[in-house]
PDB file of N, CA and C in Angstrom:
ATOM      1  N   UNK A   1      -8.323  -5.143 -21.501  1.00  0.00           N
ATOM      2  CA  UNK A   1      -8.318  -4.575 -20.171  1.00  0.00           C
ATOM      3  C   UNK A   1      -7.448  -3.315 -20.110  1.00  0.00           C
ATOM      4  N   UNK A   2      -6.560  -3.178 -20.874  1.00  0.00           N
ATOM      5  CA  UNK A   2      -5.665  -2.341 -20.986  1.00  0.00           C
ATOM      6  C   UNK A   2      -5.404  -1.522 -22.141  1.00  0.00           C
ATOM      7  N   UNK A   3      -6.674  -1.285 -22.452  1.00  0.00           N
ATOM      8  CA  UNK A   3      -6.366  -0.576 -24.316  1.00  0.00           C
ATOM      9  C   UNK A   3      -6.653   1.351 -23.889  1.00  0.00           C
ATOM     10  N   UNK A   4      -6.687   2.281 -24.855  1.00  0.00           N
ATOM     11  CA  UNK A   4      -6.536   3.560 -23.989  1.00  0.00           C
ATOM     12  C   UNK A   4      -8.017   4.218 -24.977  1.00  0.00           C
ATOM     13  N   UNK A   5      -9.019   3.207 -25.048  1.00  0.00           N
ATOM     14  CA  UNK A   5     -10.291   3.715 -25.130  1.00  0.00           C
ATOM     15  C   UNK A   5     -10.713   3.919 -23.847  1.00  0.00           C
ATOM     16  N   UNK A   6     -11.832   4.765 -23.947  1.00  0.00           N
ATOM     17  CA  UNK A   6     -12.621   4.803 -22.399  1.00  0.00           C
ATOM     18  C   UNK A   6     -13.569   3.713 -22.368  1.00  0.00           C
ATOM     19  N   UNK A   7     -13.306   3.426 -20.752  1.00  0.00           N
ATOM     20  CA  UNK A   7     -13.720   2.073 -20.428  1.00  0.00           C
ATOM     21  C   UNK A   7     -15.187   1.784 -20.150  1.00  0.00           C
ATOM     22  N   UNK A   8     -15.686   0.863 -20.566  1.00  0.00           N
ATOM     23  CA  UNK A   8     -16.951   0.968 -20.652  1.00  0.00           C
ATOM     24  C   UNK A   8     -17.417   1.154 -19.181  1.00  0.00           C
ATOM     25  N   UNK A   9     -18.809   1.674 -19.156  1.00  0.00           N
ATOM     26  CA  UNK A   9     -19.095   2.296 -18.069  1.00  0.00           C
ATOM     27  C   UNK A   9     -18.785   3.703 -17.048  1.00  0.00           C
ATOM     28  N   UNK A  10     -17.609   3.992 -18.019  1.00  0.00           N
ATOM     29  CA  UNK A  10     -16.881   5.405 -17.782  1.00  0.00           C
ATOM     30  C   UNK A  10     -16.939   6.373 -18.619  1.00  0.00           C
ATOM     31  N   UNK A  11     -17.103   7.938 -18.189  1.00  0.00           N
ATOM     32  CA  UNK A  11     -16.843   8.884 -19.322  1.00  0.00           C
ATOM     33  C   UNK A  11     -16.026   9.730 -19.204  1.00  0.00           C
ATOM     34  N   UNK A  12     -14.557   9.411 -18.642  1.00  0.00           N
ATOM     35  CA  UNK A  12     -13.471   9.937 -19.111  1.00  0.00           C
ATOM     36  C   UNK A  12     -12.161   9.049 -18.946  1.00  0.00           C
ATOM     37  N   UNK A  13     -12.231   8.015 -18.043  1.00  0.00           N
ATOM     38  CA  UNK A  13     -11.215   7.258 -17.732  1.00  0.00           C
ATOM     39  C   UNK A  13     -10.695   5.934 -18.651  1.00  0.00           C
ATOM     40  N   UNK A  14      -9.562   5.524 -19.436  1.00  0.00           N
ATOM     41  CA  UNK A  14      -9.473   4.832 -19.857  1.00  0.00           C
ATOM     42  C   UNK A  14      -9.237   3.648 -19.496  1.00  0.00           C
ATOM     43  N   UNK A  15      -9.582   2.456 -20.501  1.00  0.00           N
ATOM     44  CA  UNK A  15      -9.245   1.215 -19.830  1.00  0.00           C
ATOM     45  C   UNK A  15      -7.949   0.916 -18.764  1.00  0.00           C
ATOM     46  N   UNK A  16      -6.982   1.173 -19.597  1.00  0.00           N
ATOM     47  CA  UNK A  16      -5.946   1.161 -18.695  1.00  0.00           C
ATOM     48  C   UNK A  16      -5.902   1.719 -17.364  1.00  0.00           C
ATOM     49  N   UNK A  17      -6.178   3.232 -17.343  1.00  0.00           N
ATOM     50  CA  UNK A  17      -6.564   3.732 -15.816  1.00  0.00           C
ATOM     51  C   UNK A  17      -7.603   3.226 -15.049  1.00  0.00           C
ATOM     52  N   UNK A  18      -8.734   2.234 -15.904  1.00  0.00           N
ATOM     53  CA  UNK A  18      -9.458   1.779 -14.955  1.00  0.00           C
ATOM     54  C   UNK A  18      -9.206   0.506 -14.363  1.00  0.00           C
ATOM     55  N   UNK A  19      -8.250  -0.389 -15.346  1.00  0.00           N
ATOM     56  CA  UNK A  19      -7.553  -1.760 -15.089  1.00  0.00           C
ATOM     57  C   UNK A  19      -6.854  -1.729 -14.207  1.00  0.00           C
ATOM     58  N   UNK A  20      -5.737  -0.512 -14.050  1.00  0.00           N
ATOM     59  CA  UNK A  20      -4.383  -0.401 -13.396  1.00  0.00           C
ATOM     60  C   UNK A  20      -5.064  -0.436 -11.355  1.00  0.00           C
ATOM     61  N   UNK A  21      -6.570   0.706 -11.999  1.00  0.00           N
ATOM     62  CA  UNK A  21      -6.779   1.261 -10.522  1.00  0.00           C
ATOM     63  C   UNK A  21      -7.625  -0.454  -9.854  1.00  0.00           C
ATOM     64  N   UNK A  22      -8.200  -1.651 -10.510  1.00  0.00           N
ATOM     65  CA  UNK A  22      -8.672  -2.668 -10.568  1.00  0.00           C
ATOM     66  C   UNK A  22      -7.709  -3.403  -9.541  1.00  0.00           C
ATOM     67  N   UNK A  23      -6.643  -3.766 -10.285  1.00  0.00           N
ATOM     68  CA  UNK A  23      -5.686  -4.523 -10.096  1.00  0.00           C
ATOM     69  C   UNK A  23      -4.843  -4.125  -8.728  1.00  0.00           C
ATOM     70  N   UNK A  24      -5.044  -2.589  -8.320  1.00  0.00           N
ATOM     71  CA  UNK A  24      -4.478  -2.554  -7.018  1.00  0.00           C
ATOM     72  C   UNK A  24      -5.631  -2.561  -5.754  1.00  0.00           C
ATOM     73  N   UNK A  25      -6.863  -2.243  -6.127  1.00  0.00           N
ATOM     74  CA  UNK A  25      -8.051  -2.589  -5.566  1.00  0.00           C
ATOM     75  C   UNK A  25      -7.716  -3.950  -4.907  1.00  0.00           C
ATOM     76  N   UNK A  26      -7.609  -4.801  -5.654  1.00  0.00           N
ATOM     77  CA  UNK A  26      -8.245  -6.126  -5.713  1.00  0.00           C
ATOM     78  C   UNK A  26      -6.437  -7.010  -4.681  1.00  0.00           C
ATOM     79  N   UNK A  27      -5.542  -6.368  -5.005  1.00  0.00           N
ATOM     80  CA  UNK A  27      -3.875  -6.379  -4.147  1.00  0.00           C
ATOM     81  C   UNK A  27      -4.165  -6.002  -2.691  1.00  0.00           C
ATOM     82  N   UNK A  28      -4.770  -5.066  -2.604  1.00  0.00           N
ATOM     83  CA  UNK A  28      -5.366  -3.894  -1.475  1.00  0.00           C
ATOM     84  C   UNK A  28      -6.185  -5.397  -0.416  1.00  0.00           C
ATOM     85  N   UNK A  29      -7.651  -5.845  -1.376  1.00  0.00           N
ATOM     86  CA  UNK A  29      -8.395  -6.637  -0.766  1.00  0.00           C
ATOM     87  C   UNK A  29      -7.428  -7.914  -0.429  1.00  0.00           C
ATOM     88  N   UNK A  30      -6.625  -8.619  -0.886  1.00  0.00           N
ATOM     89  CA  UNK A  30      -6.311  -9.844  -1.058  1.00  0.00           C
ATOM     90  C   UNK A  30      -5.006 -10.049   0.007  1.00  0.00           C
ATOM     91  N   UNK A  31      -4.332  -9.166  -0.058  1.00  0.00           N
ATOM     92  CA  UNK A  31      -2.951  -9.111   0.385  1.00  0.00           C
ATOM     93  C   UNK A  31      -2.643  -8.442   1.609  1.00  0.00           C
ATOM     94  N   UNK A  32      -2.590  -8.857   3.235  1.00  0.00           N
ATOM     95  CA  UNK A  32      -2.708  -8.328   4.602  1.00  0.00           C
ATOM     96  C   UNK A  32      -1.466  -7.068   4.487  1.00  0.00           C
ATOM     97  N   UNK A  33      -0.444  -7.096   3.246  1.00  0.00           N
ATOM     98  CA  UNK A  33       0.638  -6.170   3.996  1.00  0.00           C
ATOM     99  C   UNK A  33       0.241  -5.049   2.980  1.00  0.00           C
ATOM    100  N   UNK A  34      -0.521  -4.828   1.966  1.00  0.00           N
ATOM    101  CA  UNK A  34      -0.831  -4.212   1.291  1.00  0.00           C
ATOM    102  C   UNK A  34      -2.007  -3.156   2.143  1.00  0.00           C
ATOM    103  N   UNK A  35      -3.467  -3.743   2.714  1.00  0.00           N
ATOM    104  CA  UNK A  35      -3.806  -3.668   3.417  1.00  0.00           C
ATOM    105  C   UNK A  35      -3.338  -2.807   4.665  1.00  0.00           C
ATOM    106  N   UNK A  36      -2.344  -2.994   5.386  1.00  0.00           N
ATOM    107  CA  UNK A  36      -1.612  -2.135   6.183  1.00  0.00           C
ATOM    108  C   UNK A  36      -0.802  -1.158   5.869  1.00  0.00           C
ATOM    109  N   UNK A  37      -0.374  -1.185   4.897  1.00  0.00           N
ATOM    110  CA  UNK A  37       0.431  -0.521   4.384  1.00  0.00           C
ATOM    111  C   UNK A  37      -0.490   0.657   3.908  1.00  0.00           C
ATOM    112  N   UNK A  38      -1.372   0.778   3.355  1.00  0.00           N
ATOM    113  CA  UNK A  38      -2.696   1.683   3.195  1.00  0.00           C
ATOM    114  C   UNK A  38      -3.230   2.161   4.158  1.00  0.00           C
ATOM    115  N   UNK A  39      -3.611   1.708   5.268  1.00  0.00           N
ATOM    116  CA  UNK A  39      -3.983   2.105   6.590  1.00  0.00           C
ATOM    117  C   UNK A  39      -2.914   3.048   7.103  1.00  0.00           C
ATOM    118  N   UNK A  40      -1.733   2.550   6.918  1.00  0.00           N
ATOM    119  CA  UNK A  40      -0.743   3.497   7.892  1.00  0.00           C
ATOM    120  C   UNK A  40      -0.584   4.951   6.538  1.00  0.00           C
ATOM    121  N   UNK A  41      -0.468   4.822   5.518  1.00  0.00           N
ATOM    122  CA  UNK A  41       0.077   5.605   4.677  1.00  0.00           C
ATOM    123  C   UNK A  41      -1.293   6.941   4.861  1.00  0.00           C
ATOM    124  N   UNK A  42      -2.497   6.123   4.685  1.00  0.00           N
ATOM    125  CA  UNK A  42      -3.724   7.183   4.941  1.00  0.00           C
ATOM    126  C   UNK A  42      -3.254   7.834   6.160  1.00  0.00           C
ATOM    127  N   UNK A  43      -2.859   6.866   7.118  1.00  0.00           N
ATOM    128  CA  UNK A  43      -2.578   8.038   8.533  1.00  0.00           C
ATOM    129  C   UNK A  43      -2.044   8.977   8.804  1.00  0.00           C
ATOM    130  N   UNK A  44      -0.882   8.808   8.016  1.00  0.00           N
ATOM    131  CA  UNK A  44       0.728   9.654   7.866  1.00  0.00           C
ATOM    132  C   UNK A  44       0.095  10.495   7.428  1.00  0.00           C
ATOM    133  N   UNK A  45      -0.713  10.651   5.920  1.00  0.00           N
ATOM    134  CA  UNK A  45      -0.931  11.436   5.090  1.00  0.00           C
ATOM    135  C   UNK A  45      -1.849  12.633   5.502  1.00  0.00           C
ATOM    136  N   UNK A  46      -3.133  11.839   6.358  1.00  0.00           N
ATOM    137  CA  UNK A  46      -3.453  13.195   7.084  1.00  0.00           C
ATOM    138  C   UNK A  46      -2.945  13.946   8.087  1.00  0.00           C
ATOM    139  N   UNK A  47      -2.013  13.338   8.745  1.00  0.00           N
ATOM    140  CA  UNK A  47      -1.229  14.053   9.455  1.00  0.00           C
ATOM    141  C   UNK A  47      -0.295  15.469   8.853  1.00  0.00           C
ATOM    142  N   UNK A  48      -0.081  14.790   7.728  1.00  0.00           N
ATOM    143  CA  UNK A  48       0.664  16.054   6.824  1.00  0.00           C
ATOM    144  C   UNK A  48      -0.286  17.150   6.431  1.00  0.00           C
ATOM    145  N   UNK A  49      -0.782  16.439   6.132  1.00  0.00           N
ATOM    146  CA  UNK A  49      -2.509  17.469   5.148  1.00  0.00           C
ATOM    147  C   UNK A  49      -3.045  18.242   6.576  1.00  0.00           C
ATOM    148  N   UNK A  50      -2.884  18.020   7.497  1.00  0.00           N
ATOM    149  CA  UNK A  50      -3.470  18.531   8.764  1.00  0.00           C
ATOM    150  C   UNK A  50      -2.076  19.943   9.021  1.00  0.00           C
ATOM    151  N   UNK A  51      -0.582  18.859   8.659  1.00  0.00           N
ATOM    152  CA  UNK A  51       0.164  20.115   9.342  1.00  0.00           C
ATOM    153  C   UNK A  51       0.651  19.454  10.581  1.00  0.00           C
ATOM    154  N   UNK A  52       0.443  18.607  11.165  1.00  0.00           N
ATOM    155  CA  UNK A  52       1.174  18.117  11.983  1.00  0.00           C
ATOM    156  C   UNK A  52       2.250  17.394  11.774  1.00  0.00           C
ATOM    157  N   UNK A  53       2.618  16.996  10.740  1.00  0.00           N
ATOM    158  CA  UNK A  53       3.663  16.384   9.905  1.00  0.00           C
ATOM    159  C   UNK A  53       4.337  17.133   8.758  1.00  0.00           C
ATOM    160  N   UNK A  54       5.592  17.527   8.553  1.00  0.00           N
ATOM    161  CA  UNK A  54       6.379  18.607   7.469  1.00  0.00           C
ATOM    162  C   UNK A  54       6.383  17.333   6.356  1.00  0.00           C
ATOM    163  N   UNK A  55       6.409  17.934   4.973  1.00  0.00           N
ATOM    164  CA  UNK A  55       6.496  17.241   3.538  1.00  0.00           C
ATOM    165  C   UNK A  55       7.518  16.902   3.790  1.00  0.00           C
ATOM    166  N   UNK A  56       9.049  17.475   4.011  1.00  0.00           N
ATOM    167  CA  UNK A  56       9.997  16.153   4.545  1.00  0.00           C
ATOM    168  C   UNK A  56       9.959  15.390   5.486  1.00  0.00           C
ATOM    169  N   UNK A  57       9.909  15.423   6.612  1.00  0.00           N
ATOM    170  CA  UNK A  57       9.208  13.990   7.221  1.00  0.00           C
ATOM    171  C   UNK A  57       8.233  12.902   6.521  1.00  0.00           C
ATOM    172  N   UNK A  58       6.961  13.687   6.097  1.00  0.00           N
ATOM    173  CA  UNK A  58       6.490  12.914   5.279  1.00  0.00           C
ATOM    174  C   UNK A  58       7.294  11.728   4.169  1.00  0.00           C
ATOM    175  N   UNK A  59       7.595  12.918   3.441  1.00  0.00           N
ATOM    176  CA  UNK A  59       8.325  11.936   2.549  1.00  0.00           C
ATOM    177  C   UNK A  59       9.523  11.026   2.838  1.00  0.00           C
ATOM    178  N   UNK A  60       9.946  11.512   4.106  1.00  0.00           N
ATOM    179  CA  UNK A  60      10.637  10.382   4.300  1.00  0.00           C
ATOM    180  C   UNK A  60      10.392   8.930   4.960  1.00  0.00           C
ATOM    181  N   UNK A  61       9.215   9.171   5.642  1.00  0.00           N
ATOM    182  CA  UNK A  61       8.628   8.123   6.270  1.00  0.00           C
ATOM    183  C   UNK A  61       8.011   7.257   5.178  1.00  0.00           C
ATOM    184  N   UNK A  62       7.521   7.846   3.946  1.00  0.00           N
ATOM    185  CA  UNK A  62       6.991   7.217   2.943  1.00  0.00           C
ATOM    186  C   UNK A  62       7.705   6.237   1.943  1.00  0.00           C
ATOM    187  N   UNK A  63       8.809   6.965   1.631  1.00  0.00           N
ATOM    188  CA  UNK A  63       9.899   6.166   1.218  1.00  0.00           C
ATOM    189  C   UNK A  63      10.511   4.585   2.094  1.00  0.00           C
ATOM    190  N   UNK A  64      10.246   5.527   4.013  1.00  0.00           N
ATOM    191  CA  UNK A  64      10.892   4.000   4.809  1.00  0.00           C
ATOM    192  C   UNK A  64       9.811   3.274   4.487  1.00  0.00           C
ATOM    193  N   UNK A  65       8.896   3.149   4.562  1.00  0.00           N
ATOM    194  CA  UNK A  65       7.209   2.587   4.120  1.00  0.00           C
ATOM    195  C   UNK A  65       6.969   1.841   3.442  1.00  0.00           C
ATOM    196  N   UNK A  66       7.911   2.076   2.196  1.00  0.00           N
ATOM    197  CA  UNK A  66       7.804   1.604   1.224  1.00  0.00           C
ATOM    198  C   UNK A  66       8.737   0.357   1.227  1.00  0.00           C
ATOM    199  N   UNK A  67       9.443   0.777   1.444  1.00  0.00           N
ATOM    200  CA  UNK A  67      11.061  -0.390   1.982  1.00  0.00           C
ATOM    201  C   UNK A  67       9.932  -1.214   2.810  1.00  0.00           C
ATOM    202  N   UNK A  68      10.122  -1.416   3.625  1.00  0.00           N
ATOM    203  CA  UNK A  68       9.311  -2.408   4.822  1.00  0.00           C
ATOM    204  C   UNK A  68       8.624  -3.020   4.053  1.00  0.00           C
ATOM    205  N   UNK A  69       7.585  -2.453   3.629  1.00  0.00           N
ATOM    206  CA  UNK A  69       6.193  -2.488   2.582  1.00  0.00           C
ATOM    207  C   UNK A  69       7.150  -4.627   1.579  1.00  0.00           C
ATOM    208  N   UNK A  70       7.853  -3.405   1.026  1.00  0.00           N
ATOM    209  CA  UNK A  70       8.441  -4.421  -0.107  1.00  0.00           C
ATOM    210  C   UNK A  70       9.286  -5.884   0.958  1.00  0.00           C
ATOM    211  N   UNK A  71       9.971  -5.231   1.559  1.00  0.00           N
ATOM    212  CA  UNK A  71      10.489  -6.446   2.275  1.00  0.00           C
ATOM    213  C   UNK A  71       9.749  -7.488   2.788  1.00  0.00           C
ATOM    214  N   UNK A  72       7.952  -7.126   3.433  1.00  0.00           N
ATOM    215  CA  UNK A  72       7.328  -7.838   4.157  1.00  0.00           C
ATOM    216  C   UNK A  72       6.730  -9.102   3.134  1.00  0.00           C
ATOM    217  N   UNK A  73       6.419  -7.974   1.711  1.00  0.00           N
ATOM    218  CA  UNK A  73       6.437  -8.521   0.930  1.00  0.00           C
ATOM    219  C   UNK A  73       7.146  -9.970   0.396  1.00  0.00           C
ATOM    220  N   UNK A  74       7.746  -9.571   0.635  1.00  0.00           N
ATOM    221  CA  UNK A  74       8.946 -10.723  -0.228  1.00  0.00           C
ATOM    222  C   UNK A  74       9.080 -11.831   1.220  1.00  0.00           C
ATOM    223  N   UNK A  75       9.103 -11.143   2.143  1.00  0.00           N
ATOM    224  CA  UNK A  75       9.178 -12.209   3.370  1.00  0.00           C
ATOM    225  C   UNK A  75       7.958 -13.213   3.428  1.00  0.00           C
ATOM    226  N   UNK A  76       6.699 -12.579   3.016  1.00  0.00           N
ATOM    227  CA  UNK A  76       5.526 -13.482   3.124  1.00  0.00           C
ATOM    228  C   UNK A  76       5.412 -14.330   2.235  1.00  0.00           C
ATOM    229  N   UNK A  77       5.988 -13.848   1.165  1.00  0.00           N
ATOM    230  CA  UNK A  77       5.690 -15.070  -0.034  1.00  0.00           C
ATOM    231  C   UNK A  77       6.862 -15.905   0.196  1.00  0.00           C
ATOM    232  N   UNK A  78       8.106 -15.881   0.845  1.00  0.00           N
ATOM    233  CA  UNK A  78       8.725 -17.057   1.016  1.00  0.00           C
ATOM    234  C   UNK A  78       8.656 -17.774   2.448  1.00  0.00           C
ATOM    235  N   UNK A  79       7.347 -17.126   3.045  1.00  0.00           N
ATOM    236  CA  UNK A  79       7.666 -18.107   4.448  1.00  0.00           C
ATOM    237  C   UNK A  79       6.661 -19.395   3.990  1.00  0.00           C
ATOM    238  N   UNK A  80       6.887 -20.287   4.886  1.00  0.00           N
ATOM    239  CA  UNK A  80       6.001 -21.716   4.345  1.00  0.00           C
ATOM    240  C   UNK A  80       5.046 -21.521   5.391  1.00  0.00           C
ATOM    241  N   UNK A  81       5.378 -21.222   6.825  1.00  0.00           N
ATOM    242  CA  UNK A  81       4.864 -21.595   7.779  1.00  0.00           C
ATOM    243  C   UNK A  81       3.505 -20.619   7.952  1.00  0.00           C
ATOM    244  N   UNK A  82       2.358 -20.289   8.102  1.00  0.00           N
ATOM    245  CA  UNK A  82       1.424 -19.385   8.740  1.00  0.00           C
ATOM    246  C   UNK A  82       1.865 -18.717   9.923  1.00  0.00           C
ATOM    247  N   UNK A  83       2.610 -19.238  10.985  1.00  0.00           N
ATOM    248  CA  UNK A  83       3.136 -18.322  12.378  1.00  0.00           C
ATOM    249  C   UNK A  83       4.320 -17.743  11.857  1.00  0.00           C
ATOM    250  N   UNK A  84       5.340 -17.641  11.030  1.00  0.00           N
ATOM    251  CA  UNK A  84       6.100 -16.921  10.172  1.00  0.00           C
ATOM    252  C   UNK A  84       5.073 -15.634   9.150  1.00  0.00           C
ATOM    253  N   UNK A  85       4.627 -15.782   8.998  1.00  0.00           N
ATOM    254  CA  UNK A  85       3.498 -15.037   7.899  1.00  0.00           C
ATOM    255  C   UNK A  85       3.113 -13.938   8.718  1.00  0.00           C
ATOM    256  N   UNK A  86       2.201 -14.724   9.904  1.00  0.00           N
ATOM    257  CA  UNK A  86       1.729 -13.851  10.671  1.00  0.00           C
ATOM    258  C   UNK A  86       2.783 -12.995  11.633  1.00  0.00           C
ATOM    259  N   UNK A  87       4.299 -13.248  12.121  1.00  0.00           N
ATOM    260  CA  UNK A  87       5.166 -12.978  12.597  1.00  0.00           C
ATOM    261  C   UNK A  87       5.797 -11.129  11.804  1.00  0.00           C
ATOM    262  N   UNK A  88       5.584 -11.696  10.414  1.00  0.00           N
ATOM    263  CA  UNK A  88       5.834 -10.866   9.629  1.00  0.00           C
ATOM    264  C   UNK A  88       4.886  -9.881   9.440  1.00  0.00           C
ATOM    265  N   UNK A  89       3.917 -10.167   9.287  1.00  0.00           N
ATOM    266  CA  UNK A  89       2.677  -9.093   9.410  1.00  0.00           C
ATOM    267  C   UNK A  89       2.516  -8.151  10.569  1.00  0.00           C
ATOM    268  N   UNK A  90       2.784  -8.665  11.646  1.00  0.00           N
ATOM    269  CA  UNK A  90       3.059  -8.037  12.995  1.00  0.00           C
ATOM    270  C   UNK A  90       3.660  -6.972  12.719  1.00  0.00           C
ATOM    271  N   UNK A  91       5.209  -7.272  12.599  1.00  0.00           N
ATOM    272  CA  UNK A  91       6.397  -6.601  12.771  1.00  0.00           C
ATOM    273  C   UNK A  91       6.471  -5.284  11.420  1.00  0.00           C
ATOM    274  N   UNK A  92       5.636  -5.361  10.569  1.00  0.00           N
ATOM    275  CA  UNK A  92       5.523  -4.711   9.568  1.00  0.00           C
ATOM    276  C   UNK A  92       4.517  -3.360  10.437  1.00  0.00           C
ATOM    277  N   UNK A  93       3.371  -3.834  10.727  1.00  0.00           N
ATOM    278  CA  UNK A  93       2.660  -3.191  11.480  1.00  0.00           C
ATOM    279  C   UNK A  93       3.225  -2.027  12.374  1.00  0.00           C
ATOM    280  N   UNK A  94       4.212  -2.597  13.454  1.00  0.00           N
ATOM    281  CA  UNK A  94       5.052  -1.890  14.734  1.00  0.00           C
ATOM    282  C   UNK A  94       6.058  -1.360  13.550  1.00  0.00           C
ATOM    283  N   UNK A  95       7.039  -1.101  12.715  1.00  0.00           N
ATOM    284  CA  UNK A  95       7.610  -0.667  11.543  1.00  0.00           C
ATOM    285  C   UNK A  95       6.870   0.459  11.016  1.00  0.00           C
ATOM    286  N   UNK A  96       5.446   0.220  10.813  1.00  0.00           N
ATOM    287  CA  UNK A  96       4.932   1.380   9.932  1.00  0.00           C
ATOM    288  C   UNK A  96       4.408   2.378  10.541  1.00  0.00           C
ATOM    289  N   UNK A  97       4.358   2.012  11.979  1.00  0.00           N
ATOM    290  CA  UNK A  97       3.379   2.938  13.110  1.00  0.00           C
ATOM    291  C   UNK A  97       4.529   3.073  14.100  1.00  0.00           C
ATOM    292  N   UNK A  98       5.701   3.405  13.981  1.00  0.00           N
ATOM    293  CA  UNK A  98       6.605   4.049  15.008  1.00  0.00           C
ATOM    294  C   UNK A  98       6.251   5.080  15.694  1.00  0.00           C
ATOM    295  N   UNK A  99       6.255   5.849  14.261  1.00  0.00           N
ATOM    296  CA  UNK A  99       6.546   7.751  14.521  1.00  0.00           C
ATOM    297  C   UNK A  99       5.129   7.767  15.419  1.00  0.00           C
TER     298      UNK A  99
END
């Protein structure tokens, strides 16, 4: 899955670049804060690409993004409860969509 021939079905990308891009695909589908976290980051991002947002702002919102991102992370995999889970998913949401 990870060797640096080109991957079958591809004619320039190697396994690895096609595994790596797989494996966050499939994080993306599976995982609600991952999921949001993509939604808001696309948003930010055209906002910058538009000009309504400066590359430092940007980048700094991306960096807080990322923090949250990871924390919600780590919060979901240790809550037991589903209304904790979902509590967390919320609040990640209102976190990533301030600005």
């Amino acid at each position: 899955m990870y060797c640096e021939r080109i991957a079958p079905g591809e004619e320039s990308r190697t396994c690895r670049e096609a595994g790596a891009r797989a494996v966050f695909e499939k994080k993306i589908q599976d995982e609600d804060t991952w999921k949001i976290y993509k939604r808001a980051y696309k948003k930010y991002y055209a906002r910058y690409m538009k000009g309504n947002m400066n590359e430092e702002a940007f980048k700094a919102w991306a960096t807080q993004a990322a923090r949250y991102r990871d924390v919600a992370i780590e919060q979901v995999k240790a809550a037991l409860d589903e209304n904790l889970k979902a509590q967390v998913i919320e609040r990640l949401k209102e976190e990533l969509n301030r600005q």
